[in-house]
C-alpha atoms as a PDB file:
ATOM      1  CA  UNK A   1     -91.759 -48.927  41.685  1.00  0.00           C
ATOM      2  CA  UNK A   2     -89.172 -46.815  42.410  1.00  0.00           C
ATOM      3  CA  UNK A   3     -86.751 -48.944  39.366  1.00  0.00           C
ATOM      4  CA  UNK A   4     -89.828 -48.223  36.876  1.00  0.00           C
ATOM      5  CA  UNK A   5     -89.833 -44.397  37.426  1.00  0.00           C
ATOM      6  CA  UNK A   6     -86.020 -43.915  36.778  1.00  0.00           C
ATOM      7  CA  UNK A   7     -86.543 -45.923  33.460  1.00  0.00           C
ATOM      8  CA  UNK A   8     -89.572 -43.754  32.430  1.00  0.00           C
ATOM      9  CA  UNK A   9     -87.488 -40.709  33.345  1.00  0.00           C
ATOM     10  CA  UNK A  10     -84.299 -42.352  31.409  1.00  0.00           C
ATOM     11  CA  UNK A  11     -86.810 -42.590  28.243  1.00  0.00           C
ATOM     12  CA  UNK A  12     -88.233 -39.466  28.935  1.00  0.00           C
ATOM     13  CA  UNK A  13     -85.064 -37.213  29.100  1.00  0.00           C
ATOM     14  CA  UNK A  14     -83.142 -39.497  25.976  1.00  0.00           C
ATOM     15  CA  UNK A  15     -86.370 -38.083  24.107  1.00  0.00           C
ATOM     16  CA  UNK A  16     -85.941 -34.461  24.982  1.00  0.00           C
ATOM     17  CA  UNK A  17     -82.364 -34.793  23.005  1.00  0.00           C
ATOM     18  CA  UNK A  18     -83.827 -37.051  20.130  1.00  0.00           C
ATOM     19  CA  UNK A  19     -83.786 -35.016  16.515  1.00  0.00           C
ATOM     20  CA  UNK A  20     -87.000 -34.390  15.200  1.00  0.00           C
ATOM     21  CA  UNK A  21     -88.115 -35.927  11.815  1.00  0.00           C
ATOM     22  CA  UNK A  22     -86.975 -32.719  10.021  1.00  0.00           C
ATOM     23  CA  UNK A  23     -83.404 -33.502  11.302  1.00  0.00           C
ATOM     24  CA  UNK A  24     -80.856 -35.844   9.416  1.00  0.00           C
ATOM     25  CA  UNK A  25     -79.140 -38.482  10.931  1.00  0.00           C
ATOM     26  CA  UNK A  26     -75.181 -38.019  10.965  1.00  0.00           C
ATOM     27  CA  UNK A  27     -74.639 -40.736   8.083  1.00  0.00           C
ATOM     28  CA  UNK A  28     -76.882 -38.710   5.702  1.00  0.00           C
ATOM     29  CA  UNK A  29     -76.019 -35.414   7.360  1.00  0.00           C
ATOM     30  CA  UNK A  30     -72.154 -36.762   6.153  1.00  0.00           C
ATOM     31  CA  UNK A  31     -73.204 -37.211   2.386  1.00  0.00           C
ATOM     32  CA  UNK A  32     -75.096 -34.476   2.020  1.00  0.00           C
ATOM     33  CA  UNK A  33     -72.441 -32.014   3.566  1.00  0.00           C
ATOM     34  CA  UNK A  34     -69.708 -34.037   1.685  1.00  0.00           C
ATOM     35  CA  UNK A  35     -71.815 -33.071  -2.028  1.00  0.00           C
ATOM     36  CA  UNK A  36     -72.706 -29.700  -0.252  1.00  0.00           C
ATOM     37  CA  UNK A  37     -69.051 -28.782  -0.264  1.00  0.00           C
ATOM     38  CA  UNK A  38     -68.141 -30.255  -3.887  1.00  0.00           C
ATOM     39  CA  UNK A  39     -71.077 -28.081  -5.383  1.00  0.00           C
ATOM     40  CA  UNK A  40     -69.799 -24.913  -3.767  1.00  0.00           C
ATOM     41  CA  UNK A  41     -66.597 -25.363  -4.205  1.00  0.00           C
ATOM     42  CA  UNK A  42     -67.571 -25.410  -8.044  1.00  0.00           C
ATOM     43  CA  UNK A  43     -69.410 -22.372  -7.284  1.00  0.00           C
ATOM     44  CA  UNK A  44     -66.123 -20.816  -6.754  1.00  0.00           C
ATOM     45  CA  UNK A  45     -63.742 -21.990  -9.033  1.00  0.00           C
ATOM     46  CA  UNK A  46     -66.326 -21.286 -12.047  1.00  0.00           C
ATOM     47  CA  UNK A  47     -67.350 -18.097 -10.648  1.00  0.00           C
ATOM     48  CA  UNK A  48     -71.501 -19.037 -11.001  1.00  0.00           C
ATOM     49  CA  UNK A  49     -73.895 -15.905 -10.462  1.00  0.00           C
ATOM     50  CA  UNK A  50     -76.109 -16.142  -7.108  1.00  0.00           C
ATOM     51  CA  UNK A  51     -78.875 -18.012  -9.750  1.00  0.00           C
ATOM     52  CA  UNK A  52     -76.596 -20.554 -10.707  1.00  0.00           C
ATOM     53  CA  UNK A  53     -74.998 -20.844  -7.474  1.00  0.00           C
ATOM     54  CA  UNK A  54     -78.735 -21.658  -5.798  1.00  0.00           C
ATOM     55  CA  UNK A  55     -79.455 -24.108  -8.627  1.00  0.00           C
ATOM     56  CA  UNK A  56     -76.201 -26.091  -8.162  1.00  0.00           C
ATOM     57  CA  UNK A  57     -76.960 -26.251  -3.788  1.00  0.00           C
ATOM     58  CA  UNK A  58     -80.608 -27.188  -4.966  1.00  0.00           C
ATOM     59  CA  UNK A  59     -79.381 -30.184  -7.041  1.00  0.00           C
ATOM     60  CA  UNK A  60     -77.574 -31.209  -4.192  1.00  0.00           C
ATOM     61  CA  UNK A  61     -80.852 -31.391  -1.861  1.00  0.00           C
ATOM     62  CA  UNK A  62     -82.528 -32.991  -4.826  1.00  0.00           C
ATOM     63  CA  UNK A  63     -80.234 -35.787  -4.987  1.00  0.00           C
ATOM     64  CA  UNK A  64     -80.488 -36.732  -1.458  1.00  0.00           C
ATOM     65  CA  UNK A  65     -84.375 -36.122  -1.640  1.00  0.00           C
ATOM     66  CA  UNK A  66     -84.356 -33.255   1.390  1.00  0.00           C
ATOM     67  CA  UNK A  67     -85.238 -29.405   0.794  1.00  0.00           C
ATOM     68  CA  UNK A  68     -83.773 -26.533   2.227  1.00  0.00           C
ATOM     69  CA  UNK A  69     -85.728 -26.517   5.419  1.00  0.00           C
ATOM     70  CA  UNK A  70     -84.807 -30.111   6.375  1.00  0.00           C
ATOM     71  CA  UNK A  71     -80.718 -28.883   5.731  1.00  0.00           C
ATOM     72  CA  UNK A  72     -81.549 -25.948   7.629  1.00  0.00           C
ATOM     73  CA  UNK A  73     -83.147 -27.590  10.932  1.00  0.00           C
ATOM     74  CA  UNK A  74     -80.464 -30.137  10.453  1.00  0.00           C
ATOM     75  CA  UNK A  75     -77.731 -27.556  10.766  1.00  0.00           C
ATOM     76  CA  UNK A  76     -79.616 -25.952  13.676  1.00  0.00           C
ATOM     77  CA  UNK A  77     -79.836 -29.250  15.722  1.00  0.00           C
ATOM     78  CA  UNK A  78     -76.060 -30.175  14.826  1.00  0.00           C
ATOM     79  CA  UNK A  79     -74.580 -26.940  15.608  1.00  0.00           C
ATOM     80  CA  UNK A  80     -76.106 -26.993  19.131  1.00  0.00           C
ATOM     81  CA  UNK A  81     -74.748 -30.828  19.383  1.00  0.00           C
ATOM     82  CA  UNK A  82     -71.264 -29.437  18.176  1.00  0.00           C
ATOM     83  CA  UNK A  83     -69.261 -32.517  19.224  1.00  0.00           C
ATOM     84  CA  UNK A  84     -71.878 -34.626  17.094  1.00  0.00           C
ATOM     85  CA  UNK A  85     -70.763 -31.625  14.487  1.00  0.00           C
ATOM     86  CA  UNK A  86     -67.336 -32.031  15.023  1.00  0.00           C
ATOM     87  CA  UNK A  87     -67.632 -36.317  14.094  1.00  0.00           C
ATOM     88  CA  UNK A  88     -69.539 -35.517  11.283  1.00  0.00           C
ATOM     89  CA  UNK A  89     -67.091 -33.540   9.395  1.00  0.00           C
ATOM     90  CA  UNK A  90     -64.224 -35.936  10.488  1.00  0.00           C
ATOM     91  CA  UNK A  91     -65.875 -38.223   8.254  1.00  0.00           C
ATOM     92  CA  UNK A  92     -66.420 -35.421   5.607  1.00  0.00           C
ATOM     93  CA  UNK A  93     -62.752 -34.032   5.866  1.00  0.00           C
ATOM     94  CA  UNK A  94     -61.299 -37.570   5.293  1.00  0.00           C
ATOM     95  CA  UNK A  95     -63.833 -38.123   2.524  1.00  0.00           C
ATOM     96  CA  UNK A  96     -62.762 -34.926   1.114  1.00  0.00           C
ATOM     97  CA  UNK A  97     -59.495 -35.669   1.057  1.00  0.00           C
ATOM     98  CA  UNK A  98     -59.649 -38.919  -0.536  1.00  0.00           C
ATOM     99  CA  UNK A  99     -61.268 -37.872  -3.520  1.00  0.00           C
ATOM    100  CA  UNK A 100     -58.970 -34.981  -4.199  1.00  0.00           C
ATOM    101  CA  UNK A 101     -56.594 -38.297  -4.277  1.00  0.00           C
ATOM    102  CA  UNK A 102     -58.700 -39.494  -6.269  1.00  0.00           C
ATOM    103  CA  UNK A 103     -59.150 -36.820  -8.770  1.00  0.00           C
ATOM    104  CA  UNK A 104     -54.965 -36.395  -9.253  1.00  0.00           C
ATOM    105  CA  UNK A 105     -54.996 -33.413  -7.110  1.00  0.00           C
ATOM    106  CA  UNK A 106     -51.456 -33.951  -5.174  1.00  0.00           C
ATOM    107  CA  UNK A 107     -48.386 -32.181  -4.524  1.00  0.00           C
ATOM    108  CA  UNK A 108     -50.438 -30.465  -1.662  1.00  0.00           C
ATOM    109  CA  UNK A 109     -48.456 -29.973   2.149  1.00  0.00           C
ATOM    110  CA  UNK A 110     -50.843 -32.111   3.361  1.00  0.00           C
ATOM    111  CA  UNK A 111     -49.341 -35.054   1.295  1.00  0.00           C
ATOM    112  CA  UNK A 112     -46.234 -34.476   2.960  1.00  0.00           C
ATOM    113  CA  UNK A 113     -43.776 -36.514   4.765  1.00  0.00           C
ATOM    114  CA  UNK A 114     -44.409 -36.246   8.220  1.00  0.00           C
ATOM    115  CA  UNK A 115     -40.836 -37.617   8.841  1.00  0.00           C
ATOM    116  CA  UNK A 116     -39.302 -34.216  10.616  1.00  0.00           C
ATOM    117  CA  UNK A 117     -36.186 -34.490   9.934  1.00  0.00           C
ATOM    118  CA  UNK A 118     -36.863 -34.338   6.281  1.00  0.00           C
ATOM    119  CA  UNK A 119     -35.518 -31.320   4.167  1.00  0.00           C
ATOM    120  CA  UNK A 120     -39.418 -30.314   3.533  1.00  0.00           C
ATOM    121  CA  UNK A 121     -42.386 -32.494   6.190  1.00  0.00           C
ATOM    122  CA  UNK A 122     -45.721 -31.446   7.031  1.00  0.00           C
ATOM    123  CA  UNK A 123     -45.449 -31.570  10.998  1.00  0.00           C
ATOM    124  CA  UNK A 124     -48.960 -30.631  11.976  1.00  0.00           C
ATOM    125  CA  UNK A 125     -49.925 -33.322  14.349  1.00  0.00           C
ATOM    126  CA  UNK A 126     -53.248 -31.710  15.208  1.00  0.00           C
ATOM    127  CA  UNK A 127     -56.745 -31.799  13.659  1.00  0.00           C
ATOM    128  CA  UNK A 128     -56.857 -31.963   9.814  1.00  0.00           C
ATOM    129  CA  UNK A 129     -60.822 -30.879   9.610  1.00  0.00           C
ATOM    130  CA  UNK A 130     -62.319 -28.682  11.949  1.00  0.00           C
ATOM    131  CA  UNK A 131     -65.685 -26.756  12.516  1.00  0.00           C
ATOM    132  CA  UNK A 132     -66.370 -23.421  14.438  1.00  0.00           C
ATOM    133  CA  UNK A 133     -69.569 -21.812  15.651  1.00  0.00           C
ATOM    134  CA  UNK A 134     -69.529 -18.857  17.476  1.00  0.00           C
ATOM    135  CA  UNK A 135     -69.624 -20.146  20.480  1.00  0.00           C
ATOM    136  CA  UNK A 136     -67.692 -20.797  23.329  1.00  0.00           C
ATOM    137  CA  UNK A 137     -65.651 -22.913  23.400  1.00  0.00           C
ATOM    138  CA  UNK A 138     -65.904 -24.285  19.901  1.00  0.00           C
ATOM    139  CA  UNK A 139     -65.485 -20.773  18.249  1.00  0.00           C
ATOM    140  CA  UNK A 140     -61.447 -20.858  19.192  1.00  0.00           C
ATOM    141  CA  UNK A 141     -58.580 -23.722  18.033  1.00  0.00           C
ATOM    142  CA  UNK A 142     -55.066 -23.261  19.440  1.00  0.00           C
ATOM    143  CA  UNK A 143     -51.651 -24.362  18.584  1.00  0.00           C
ATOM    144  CA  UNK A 144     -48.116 -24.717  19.486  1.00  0.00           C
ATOM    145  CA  UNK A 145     -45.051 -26.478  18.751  1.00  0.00           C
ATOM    146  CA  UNK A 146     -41.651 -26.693  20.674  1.00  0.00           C
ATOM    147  CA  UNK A 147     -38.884 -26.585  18.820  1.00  0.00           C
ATOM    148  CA  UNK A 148     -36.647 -29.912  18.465  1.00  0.00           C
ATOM    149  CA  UNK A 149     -33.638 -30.497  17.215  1.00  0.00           C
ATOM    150  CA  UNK A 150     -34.699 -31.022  13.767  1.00  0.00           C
ATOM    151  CA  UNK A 151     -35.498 -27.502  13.779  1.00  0.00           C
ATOM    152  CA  UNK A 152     -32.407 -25.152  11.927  1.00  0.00           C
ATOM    153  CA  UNK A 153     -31.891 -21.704  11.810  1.00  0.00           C
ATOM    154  CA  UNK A 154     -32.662 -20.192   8.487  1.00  0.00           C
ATOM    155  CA  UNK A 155     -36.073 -22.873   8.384  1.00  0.00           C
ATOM    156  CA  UNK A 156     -39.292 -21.678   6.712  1.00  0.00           C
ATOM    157  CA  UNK A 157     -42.517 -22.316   7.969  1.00  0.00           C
ATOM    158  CA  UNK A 158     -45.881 -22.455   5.986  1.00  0.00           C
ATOM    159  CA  UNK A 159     -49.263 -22.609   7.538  1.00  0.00           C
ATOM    160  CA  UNK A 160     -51.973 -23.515   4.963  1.00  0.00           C
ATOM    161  CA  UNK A 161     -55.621 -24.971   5.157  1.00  0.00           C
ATOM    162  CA  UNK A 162     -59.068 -24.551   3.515  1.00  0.00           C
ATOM    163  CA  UNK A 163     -61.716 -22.296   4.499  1.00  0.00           C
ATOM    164  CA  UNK A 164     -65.287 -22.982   3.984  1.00  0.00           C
ATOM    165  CA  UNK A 165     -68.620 -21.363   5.460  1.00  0.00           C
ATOM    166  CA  UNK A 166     -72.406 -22.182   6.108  1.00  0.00           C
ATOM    167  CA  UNK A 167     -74.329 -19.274   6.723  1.00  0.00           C
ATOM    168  CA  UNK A 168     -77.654 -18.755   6.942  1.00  0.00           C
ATOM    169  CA  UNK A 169     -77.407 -14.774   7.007  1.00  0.00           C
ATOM    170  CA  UNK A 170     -74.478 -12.509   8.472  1.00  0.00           C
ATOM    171  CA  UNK A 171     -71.358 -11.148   7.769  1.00  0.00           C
ATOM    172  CA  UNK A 172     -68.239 -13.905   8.002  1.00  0.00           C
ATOM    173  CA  UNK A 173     -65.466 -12.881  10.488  1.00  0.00           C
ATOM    174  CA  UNK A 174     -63.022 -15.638  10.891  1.00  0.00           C
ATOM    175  CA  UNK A 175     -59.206 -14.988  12.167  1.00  0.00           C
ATOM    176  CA  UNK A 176     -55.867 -16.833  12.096  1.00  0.00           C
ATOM    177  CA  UNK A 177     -52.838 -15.716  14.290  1.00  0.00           C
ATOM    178  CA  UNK A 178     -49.785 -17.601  13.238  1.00  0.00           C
ATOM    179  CA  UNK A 179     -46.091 -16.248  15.473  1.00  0.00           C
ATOM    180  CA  UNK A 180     -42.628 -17.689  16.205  1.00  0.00           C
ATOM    181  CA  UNK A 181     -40.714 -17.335  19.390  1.00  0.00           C
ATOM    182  CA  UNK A 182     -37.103 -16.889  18.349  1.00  0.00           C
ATOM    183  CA  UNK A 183     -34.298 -17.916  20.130  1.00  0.00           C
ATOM    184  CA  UNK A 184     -33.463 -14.463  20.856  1.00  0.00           C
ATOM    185  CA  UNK A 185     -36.940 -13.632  22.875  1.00  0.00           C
ATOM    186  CA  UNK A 186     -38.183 -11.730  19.304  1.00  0.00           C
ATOM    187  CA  UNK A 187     -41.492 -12.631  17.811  1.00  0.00           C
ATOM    188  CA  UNK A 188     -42.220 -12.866  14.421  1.00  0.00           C
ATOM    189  CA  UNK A 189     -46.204 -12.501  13.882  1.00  0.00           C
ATOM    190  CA  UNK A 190     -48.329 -12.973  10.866  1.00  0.00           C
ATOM    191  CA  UNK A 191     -52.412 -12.314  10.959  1.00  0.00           C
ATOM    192  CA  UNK A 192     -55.246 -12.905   8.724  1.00  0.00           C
ATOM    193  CA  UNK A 193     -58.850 -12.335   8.373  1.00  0.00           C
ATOM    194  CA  UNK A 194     -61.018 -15.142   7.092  1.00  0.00           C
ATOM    195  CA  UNK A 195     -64.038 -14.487   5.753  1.00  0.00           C
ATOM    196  CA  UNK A 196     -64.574 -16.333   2.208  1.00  0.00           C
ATOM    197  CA  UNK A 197     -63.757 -19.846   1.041  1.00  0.00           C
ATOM    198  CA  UNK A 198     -60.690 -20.210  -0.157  1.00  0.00           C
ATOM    199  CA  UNK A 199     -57.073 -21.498   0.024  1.00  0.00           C
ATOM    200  CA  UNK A 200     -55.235 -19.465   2.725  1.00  0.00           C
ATOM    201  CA  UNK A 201     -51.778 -19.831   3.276  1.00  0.00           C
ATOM    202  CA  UNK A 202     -49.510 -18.233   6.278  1.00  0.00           C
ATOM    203  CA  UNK A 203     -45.579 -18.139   6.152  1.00  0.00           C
ATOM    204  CA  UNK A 204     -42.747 -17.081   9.123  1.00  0.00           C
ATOM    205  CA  UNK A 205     -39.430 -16.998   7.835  1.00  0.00           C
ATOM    206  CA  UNK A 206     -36.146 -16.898   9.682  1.00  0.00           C
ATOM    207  CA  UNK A 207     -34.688 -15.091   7.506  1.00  0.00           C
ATOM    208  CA  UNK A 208     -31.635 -13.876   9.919  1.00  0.00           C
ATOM    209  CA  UNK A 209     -31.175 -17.261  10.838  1.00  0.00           C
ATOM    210  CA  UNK A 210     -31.365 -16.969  14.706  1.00  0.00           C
ATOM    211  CA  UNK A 211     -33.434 -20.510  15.031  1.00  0.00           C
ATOM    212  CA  UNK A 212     -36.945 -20.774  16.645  1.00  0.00           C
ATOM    213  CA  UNK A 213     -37.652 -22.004  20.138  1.00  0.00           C
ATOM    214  CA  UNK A 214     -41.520 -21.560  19.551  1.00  0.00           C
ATOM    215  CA  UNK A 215     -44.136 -21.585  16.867  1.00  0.00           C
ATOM    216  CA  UNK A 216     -48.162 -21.132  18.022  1.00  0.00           C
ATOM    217  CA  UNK A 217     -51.098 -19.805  17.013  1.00  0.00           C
ATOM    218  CA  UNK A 218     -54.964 -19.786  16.991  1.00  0.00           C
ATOM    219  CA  UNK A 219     -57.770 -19.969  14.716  1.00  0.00           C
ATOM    220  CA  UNK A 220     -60.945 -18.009  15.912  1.00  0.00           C
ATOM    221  CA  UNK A 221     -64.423 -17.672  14.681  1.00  0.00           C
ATOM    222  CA  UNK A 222     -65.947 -14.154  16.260  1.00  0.00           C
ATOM    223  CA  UNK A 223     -69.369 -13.164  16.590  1.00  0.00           C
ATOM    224  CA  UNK A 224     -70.086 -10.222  14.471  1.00  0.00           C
ATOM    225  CA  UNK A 225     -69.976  -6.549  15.131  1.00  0.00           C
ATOM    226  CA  UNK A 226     -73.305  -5.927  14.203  1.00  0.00           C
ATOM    227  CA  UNK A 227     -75.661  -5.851  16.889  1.00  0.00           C
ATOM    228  CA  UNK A 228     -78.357  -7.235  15.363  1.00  0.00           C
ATOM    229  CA  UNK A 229     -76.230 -10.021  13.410  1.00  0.00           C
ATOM    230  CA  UNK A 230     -74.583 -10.424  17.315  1.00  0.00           C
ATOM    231  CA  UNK A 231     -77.686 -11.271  18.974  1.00  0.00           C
ATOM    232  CA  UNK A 232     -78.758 -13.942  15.652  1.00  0.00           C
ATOM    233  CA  UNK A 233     -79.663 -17.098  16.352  1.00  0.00           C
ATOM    234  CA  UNK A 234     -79.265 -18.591  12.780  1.00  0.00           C
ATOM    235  CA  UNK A 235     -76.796 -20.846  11.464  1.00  0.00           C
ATOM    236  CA  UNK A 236     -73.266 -19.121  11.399  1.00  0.00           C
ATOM    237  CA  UNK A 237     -69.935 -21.974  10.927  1.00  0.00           C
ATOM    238  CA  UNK A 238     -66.659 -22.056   9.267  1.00  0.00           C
ATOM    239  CA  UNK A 239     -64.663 -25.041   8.134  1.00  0.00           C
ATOM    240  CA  UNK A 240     -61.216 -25.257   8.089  1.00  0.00           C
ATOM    241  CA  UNK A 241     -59.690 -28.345   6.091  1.00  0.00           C
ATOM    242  CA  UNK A 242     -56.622 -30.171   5.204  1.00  0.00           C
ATOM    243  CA  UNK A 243     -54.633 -27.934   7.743  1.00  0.00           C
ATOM    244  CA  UNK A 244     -50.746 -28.176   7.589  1.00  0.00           C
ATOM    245  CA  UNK A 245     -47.758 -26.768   8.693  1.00  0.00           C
ATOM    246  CA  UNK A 246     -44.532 -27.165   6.550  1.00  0.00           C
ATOM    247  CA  UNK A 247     -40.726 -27.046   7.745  1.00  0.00           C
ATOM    248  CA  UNK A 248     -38.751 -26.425   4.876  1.00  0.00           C
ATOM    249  CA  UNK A 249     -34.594 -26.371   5.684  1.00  0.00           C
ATOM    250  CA  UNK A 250     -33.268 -23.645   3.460  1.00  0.00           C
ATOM    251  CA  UNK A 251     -29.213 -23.712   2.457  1.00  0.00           C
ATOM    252  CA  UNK A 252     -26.599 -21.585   4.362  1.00  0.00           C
ATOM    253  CA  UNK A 253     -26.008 -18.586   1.544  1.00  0.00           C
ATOM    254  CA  UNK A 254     -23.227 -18.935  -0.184  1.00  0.00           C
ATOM    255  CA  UNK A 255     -21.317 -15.871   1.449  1.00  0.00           C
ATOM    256  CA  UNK A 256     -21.375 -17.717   4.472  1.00  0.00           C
ATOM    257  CA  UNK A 257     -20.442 -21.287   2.772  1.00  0.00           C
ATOM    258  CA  UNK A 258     -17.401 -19.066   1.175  1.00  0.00           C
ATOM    259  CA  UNK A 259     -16.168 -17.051   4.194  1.00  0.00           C
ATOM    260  CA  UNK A 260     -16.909 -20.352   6.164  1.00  0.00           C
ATOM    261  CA  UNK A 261     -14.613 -22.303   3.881  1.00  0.00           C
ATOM    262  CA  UNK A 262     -11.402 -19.407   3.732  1.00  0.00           C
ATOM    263  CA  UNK A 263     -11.707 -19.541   7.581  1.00  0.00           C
ATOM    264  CA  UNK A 264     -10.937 -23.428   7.487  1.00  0.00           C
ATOM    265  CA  UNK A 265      -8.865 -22.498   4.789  1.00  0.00           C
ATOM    266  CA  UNK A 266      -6.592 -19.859   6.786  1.00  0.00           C
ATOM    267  CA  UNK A 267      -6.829 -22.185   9.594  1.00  0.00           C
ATOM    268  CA  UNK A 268      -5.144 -24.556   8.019  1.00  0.00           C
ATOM    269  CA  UNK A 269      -2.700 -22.488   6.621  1.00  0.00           C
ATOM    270  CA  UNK A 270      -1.177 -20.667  10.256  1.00  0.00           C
ATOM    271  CA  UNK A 271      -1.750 -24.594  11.949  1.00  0.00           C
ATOM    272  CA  UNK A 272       1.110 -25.574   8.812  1.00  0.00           C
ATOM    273  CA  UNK A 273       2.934 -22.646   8.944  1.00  0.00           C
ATOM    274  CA  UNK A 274       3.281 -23.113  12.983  1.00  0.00           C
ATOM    275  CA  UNK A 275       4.539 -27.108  12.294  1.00  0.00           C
ATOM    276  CA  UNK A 276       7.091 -25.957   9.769  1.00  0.00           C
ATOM    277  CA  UNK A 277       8.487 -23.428  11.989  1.00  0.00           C
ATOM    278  CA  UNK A 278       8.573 -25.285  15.085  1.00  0.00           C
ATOM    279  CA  UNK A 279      10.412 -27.936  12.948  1.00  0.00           C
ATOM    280  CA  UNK A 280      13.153 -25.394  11.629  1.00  0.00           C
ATOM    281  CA  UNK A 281      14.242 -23.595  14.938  1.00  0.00           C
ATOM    282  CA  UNK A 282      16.602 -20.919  14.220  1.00  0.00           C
ATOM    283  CA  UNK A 283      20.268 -21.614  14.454  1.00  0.00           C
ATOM    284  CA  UNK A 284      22.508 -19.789  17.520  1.00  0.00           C
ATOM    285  CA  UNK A 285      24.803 -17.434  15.714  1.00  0.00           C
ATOM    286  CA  UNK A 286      28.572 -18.630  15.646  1.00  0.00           C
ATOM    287  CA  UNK A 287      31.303 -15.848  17.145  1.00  0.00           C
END
């Protein structure tokens, strides 16, 4: 008897968390995010009019044989289940990725050796693909990275990644804090605002060639100002994609290679000039 009841509660509480028919399953959710993105990321690069830009999302739900109120209830359920969210666009991100491979695009810092002692390598060891809501704690992604020995002084450091958003209304308000400890205590800081999709890159360079002990960071998607945005309960993410961070070694100037090389130089010089005197003591005078 008392076996039976924990089963029907078991069934009964699985149910309570079971999507509703008007909610995708995370294989189709996957496609149709993964053709989502494609379609407005051609919004963007050709620049379509708010018509045009609704026609070429509505194609997309047409194709996978949904409507906006089926994407919509599907975003609602998966942003409340973000670590079903988060799996999703793992998939996505990867797929993503692949077909920019596909399509030629390369040369990117995501393509990268990861090999860090390499002149130029992608050391980002971290997430690729990432979502944010605006909540706690999956509104906030942070970063560091100790300095090694591959690190030099004079290095250059270039945070990139792709920003995307799926709102249903609202203002966007995403932000990216990117600094470097240097061995000297100073910090070197660099800040952004994210609110559009787009390419966004980041760079810290030590340009007085101190070194770095630190570099660290966080990516943060905040509620709005707006009071009545605030206090929303619709659909507010941002996606952040094929994220990177590139070491590049830079040369010495040449000033310092030259003044570097007459030091040797003179060096050199005074250790001869010492070994030919010490060879030719003077001679005593005669009387």
């Amino acid at each position: 008897m008392l076996f039976g009841f924990m089963l029907m509660a078991a069934v009964l509480g699985s149910c309570g968390d079971r999507p509703s028919d008007l909610v995708m399953s995370e294989g189709k959710m996957e496609d149709v995010l993964f053709d989502y993105h494609i379609a407005d990321g051609l919004n963007q690069t050709m620049g379509y009019d708010s018509i045009q830009k609704a026609e070429c999302i509505n194609a997309v739900f047409n194709k996978h044989g949904i409507d906006r109120a089926i994407f919509d209830s599907s975003m609602v359920y998966y942003v409340r289940h973000a670590d079903r969210l988060q799996n999703i666009y793992r998939v996505v991100g990867a797929r993503m990725e692949n077909e920019a491979r596909l399509q030629g695009i390369d040369g990117t810092p995501g393509e990268l050796s990861t090999d860090a002692t390499a002149d130029t390598a992608n050391i980002w060891n971290l997430e690729k693909t990432r979502v944010f809501t605006t909540e706690v704690p999956y509104n906030t992604m942070r970063f560091a990275f100790k300095a090694d020995s591959t690190f030099k002084a004079g290095d250059r450091y270039i945070l990139s990644f792709n920003s995307d958003f799926i709102y249903q209304e609202g203002s966007r308000n995403g932000y990216i804090v990117f600094t470097a400890k240097l061995l000297n205590d100073s910090v070197i800081t660099q800040t952004s605002s994210i609110s559009s999709s787009s390419k966004r890159t980041l760079e810290i360079n030590d340009r007085t060639r101190i070194g770095i002990k630190e570099l660290k960071g966080y990516f943060m998607h905040r509620p709005s100002n707006i009071s009545n945005e605030r206090n929303s309960s619709t659909v507010k993410m941002m996606i952040l994609s094929d994220i990177s961070l590139v070491k590049m070694h830079t040369p010495e100037p040449e000033t310092e290679k030259q003044d570097s090389t007459k030091n040797n130089n003179n060096e050199k010089t005074d250790s001869l000039r010492s070994r030919v005197v010490s060879n030719n003591p003077p001679r005593p005078m005669l009387h």
